[in-house]
PDB file of N, CA and C in Angstrom:
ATOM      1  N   UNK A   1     107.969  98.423 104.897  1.00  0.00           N
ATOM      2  CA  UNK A   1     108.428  97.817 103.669  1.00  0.00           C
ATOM      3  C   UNK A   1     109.197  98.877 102.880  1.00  0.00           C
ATOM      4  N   UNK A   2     110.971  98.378 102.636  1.00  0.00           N
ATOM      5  CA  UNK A   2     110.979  99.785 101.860  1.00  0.00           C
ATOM      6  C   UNK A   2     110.895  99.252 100.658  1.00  0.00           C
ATOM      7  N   UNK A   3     111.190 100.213  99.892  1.00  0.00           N
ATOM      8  CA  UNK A   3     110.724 100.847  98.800  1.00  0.00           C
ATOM      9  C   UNK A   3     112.172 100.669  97.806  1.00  0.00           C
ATOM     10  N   UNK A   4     112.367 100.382  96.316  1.00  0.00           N
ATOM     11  CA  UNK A   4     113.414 100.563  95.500  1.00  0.00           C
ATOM     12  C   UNK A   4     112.595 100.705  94.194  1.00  0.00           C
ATOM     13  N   UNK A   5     113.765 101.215  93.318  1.00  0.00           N
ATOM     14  CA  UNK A   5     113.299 101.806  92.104  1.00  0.00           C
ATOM     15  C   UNK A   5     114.433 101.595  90.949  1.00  0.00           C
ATOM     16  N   UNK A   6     113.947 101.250  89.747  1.00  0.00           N
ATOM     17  CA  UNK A   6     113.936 101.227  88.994  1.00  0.00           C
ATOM     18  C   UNK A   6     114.613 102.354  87.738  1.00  0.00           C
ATOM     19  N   UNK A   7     115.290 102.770  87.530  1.00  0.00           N
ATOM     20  CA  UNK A   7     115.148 103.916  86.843  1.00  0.00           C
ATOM     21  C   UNK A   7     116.150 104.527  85.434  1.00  0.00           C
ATOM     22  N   UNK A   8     115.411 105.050  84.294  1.00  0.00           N
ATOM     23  CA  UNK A   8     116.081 105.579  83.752  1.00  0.00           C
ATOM     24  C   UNK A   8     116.637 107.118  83.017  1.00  0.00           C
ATOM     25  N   UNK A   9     117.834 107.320  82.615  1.00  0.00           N
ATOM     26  CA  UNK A   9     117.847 108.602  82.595  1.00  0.00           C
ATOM     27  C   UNK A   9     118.567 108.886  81.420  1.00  0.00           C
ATOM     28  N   UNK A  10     118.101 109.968  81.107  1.00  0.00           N
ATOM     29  CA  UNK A  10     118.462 110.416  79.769  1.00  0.00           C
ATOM     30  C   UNK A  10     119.520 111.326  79.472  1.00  0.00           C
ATOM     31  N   UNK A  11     120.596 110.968  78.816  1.00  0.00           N
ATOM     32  CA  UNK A  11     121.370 111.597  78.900  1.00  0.00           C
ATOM     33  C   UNK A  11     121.604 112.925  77.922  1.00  0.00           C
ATOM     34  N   UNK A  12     122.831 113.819  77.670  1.00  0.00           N
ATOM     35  CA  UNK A  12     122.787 115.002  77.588  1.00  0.00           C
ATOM     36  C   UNK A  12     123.545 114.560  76.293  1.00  0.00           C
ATOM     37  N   UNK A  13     124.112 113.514  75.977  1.00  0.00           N
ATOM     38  CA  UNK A  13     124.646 113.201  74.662  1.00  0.00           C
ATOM     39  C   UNK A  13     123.436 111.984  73.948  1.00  0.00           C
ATOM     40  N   UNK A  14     122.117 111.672  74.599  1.00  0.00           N
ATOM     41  CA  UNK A  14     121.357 111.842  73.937  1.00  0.00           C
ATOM     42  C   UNK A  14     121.250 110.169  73.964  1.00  0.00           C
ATOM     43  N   UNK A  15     122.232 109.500  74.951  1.00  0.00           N
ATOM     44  CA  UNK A  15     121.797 107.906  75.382  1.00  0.00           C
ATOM     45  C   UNK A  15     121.063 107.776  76.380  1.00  0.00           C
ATOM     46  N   UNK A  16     121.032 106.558  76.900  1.00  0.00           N
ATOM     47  CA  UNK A  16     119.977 106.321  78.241  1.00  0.00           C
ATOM     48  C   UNK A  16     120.948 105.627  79.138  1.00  0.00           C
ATOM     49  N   UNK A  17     120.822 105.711  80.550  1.00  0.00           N
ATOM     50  CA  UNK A  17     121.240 104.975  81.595  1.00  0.00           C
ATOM     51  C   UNK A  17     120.545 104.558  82.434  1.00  0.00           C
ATOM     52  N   UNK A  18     120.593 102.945  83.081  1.00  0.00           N
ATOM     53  CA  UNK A  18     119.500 102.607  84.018  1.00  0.00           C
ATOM     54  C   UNK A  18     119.930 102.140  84.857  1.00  0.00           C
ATOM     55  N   UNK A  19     119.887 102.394  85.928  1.00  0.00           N
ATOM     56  CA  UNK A  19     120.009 102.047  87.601  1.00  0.00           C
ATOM     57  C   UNK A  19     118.835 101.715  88.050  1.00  0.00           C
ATOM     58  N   UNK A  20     119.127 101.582  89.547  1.00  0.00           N
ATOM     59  CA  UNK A  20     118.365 100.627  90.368  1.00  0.00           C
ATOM     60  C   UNK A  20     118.598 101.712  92.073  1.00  0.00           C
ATOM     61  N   UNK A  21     117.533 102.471  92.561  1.00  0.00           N
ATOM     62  CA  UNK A  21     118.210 102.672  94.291  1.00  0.00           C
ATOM     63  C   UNK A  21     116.778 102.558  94.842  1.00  0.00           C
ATOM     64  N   UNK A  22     117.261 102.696  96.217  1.00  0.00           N
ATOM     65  CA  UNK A  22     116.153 102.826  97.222  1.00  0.00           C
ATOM     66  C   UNK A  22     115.999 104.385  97.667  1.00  0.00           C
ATOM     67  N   UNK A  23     116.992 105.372  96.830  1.00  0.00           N
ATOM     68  CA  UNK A  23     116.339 106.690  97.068  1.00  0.00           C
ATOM     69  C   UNK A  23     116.364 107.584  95.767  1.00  0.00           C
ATOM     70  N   UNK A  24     115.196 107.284  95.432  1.00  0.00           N
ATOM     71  CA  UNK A  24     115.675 108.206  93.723  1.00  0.00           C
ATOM     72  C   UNK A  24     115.965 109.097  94.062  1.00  0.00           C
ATOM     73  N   UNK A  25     115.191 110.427  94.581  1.00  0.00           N
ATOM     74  CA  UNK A  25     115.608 111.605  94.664  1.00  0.00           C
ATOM     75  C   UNK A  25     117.055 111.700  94.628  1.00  0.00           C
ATOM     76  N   UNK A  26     117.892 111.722  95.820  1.00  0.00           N
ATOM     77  CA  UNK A  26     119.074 111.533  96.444  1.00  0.00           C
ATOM     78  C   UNK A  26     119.775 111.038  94.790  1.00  0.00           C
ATOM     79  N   UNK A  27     119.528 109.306  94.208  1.00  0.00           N
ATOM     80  CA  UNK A  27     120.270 109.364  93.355  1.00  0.00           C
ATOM     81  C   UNK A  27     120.758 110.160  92.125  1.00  0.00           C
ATOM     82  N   UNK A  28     119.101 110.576  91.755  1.00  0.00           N
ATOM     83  CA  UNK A  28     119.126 111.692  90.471  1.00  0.00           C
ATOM     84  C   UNK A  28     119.878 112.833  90.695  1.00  0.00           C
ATOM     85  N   UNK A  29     119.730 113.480  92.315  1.00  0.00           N
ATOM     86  CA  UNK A  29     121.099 114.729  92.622  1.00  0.00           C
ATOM     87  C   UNK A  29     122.332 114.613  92.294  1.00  0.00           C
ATOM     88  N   UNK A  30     122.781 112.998  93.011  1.00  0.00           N
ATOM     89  CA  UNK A  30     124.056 112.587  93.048  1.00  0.00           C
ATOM     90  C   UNK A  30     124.320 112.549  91.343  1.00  0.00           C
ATOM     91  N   UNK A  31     123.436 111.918  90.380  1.00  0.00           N
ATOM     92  CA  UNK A  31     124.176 111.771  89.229  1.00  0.00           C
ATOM     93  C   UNK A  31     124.172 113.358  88.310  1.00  0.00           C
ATOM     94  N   UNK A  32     123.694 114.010  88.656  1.00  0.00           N
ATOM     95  CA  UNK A  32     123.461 115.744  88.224  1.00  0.00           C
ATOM     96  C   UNK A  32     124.903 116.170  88.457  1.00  0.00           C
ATOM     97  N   UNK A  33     125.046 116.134  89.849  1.00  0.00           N
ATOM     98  CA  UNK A  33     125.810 116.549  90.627  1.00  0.00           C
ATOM     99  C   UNK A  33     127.312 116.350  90.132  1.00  0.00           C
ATOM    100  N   UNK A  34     127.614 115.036  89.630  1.00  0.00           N
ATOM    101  CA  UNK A  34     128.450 114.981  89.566  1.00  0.00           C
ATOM    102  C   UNK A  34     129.263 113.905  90.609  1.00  0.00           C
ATOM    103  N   UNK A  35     128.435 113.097  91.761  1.00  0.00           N
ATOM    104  CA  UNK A  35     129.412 112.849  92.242  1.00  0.00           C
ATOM    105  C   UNK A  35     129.730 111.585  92.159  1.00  0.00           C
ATOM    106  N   UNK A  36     129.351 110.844  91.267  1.00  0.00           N
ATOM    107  CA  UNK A  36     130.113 108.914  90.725  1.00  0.00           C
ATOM    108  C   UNK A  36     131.136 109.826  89.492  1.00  0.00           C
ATOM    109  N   UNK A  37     132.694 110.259  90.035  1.00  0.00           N
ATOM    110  CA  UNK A  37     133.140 110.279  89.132  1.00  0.00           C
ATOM    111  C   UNK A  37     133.476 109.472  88.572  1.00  0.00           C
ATOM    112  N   UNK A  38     134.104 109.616  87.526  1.00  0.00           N
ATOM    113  CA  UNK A  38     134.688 108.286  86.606  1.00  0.00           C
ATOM    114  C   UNK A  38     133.068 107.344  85.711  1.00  0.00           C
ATOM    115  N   UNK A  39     131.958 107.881  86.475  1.00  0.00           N
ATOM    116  CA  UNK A  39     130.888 106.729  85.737  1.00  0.00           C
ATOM    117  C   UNK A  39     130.288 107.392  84.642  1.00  0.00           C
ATOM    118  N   UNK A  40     129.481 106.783  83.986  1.00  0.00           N
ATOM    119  CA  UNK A  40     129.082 106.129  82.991  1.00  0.00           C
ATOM    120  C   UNK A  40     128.583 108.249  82.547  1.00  0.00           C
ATOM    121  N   UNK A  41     127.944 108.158  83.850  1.00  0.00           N
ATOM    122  CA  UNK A  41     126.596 109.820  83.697  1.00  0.00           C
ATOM    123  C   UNK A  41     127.733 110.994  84.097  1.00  0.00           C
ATOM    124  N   UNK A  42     128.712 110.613  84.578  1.00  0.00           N
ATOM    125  CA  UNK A  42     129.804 111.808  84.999  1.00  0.00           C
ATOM    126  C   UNK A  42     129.829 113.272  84.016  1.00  0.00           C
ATOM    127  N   UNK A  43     130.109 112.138  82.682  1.00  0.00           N
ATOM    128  CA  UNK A  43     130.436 113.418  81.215  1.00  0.00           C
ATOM    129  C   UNK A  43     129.310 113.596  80.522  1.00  0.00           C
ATOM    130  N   UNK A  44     128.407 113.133  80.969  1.00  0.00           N
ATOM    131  CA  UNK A  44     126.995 112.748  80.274  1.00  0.00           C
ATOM    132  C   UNK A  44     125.923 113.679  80.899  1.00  0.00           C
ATOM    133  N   UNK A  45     126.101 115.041  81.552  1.00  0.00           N
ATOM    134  CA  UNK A  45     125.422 115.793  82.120  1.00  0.00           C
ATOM    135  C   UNK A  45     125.181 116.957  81.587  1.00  0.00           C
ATOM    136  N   UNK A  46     123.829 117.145  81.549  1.00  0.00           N
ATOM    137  CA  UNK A  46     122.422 117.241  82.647  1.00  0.00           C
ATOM    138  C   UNK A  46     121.877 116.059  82.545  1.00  0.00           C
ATOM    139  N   UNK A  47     121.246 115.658  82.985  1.00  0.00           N
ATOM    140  CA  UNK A  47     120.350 114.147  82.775  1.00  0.00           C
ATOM    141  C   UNK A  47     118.622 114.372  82.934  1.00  0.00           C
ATOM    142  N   UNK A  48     117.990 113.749  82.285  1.00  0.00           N
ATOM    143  CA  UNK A  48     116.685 114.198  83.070  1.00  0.00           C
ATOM    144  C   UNK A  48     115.972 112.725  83.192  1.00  0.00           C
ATOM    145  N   UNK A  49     115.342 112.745  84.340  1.00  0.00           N
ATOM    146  CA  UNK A  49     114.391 111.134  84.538  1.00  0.00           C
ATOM    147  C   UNK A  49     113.994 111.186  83.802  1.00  0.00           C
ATOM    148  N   UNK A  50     113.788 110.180  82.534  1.00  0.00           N
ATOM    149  CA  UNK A  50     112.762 109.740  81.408  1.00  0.00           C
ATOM    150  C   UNK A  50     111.731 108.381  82.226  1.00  0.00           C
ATOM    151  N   UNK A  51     112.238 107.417  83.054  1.00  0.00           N
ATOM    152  CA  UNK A  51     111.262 106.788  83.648  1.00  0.00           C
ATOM    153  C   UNK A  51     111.797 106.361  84.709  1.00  0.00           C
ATOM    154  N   UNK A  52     110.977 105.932  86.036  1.00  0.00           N
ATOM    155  CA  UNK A  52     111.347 105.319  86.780  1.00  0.00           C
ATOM    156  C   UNK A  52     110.129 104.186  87.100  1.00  0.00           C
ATOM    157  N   UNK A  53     109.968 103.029  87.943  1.00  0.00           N
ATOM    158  CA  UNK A  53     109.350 101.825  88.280  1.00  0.00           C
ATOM    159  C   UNK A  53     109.563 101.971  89.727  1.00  0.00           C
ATOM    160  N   UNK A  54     108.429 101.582  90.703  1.00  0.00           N
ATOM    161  CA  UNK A  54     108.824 101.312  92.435  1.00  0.00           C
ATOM    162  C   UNK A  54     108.218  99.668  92.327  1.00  0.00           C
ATOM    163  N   UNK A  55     109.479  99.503  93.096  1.00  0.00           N
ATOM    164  CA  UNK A  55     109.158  97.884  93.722  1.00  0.00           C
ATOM    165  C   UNK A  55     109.084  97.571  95.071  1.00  0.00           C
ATOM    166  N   UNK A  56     109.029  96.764  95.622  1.00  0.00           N
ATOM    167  CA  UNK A  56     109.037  96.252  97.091  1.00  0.00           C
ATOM    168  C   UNK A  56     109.988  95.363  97.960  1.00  0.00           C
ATOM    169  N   UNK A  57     110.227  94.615  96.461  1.00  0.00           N
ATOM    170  CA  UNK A  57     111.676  94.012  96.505  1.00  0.00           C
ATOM    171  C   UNK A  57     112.642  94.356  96.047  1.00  0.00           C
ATOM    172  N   UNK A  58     113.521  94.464  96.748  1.00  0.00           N
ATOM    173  CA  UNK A  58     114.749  95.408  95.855  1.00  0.00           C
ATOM    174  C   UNK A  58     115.797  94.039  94.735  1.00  0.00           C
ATOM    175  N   UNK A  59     115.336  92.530  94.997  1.00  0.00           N
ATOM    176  CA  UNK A  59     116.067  91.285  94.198  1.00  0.00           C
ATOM    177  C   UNK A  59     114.864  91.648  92.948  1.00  0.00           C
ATOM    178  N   UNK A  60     113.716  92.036  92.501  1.00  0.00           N
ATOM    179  CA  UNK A  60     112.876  91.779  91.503  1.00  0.00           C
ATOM    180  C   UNK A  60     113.606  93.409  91.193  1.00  0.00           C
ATOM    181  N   UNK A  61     113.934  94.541  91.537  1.00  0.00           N
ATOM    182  CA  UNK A  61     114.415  95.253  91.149  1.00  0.00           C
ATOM    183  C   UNK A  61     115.740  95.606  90.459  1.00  0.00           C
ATOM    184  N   UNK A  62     116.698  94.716  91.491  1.00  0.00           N
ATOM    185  CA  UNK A  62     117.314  94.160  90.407  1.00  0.00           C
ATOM    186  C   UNK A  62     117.988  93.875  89.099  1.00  0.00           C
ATOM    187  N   UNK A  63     116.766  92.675  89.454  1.00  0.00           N
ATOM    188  CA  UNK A  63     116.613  91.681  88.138  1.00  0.00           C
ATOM    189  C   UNK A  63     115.628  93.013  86.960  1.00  0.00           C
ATOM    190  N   UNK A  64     115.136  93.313  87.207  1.00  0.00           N
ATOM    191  CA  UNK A  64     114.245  94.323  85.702  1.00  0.00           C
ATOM    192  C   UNK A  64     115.366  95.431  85.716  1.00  0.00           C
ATOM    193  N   UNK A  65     116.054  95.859  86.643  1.00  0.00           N
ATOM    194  CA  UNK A  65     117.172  96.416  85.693  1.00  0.00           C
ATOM    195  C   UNK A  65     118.449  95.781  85.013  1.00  0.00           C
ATOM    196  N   UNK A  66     118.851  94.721  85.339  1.00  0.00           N
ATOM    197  CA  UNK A  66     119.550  93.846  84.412  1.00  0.00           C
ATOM    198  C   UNK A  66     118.642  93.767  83.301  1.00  0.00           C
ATOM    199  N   UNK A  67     117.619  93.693  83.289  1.00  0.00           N
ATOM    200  CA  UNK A  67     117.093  93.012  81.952  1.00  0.00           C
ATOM    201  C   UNK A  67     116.688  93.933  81.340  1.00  0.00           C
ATOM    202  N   UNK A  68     116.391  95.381  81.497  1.00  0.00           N
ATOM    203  CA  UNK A  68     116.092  96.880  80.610  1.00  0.00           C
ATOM    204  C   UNK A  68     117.640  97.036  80.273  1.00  0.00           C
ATOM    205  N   UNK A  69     118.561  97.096  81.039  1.00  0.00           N
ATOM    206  CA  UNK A  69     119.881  97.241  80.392  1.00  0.00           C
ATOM    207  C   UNK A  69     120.494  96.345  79.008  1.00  0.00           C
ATOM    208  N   UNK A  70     119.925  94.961  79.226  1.00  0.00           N
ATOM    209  CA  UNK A  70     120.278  94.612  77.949  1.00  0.00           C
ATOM    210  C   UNK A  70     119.296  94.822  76.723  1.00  0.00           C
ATOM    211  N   UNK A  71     117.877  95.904  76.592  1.00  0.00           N
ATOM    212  CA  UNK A  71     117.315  95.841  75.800  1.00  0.00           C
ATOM    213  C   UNK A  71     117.876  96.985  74.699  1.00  0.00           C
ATOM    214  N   UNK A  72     117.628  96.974  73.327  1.00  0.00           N
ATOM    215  CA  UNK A  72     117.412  98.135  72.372  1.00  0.00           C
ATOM    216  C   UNK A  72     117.258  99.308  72.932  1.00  0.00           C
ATOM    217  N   UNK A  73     117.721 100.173  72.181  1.00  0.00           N
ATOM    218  CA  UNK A  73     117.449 101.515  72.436  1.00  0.00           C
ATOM    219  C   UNK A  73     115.950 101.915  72.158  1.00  0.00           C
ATOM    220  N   UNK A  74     115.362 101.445  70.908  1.00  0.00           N
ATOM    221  CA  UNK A  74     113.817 101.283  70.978  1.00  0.00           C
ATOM    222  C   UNK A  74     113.086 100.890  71.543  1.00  0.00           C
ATOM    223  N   UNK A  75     113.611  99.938  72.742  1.00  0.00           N
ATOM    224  CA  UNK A  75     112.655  99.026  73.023  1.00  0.00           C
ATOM    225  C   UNK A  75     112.763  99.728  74.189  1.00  0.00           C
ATOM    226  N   UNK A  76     113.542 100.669  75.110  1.00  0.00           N
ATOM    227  CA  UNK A  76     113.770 101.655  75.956  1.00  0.00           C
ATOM    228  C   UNK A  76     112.923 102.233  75.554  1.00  0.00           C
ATOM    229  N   UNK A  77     112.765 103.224  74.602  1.00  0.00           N
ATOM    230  CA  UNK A  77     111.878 103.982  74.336  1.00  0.00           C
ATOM    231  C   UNK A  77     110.682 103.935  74.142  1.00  0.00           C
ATOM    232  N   UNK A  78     109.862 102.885  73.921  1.00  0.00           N
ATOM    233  CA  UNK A  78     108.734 102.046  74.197  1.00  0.00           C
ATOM    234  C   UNK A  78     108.406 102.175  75.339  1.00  0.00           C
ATOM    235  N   UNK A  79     109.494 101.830  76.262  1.00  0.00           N
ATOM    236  CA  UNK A  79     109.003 101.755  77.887  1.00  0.00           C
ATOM    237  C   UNK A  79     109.058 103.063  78.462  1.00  0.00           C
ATOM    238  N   UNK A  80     109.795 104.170  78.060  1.00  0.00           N
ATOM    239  CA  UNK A  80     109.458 105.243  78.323  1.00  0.00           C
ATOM    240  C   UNK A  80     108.203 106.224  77.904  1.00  0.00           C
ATOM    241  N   UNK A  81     108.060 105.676  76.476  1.00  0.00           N
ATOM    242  CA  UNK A  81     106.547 106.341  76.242  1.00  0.00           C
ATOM    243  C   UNK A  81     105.662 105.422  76.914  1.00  0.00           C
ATOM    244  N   UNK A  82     105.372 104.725  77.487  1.00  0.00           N
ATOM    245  CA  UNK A  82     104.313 103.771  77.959  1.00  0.00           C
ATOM    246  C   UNK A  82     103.697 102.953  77.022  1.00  0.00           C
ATOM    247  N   UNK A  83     104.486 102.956  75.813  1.00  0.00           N
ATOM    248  CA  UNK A  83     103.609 102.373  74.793  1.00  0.00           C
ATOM    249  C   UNK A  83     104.113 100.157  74.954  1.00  0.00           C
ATOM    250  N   UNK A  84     103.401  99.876  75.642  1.00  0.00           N
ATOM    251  CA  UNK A  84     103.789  98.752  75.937  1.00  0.00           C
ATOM    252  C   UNK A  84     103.293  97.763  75.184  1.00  0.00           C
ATOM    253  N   UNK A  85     102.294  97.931  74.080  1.00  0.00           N
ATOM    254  CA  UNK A  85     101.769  96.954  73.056  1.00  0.00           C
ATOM    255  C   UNK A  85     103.153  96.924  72.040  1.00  0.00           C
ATOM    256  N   UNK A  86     104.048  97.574  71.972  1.00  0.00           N
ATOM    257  CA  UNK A  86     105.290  97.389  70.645  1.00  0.00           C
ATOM    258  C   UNK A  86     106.129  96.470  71.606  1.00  0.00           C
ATOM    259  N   UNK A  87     106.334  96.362  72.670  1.00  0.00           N
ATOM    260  CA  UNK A  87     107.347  95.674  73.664  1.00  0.00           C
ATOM    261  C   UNK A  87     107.817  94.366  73.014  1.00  0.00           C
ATOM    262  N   UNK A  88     106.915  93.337  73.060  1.00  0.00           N
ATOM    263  CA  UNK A  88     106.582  92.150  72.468  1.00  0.00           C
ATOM    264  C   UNK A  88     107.260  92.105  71.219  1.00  0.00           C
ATOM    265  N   UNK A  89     106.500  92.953  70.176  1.00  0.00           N
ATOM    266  CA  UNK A  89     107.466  93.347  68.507  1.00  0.00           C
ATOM    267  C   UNK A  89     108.754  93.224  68.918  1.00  0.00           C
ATOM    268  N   UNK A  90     109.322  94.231  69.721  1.00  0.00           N
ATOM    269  CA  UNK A  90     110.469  94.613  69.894  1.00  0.00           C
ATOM    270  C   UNK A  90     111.498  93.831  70.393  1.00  0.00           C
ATOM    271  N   UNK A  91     110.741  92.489  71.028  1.00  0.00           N
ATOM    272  CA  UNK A  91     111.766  91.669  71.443  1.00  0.00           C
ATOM    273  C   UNK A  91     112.466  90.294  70.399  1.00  0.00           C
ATOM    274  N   UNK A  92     111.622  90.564  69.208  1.00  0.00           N
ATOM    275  CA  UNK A  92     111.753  89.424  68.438  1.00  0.00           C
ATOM    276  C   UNK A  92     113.070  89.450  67.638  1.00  0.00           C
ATOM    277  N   UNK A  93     113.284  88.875  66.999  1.00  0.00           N
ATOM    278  CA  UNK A  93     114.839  89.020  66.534  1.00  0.00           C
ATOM    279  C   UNK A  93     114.210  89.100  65.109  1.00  0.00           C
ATOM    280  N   UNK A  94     114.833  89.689  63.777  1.00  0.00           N
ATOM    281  CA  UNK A  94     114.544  90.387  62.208  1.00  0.00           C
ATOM    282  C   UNK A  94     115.610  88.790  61.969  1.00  0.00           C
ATOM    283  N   UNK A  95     115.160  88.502  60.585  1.00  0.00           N
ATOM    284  CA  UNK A  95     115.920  87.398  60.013  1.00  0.00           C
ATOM    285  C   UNK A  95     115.764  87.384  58.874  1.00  0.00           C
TER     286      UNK A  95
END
């Protein structure tokens, strides 16, 4: 069964980026490294893993990174501290 992941990374100008592979290691080099020029983490280096998730399915993997990509920057940060009781708060809309 392989294996995919989830993951996000913190950037050096102090945003977050989240992908999705079946080899973190390998990816976290490649985005250090330098070698997706032109993307998002290119100018955005050093990076450091702030979190990653393993799945089994790489379609449910995915799908939870489409859906961390469209969240808040707080609500990222929630999921990076593990603090998962604010999650819920965080999804509600202020009116």
């Amino acid at each position: 069964m392989k294996r995919s992941y989830v993951y996000i990374l913190k950037c050096s100008d102090d945003t977050y980026y989240t992908g999705v592979t079946s080899d973190l290691t390998k990816r976290i080099e490649s985005h250090n490294n330098g070698l997706y020029k032109g993307s998002y983490t290119s100018t955005r280096r050093p990076l450091e893993l702030v979190f990653y998730a393993e799945f089994t399915d790489i379609n449910m993997a995915i799908e939870k990174e489409k859906q961390i990509k469209k969240w808040s920057r707080a609500k990222k940060e929630a999921l990076i501290n593990d603090d998962y009781d604010t999650l819920p708060n965080l999804a509600k809309k202020k009116f």
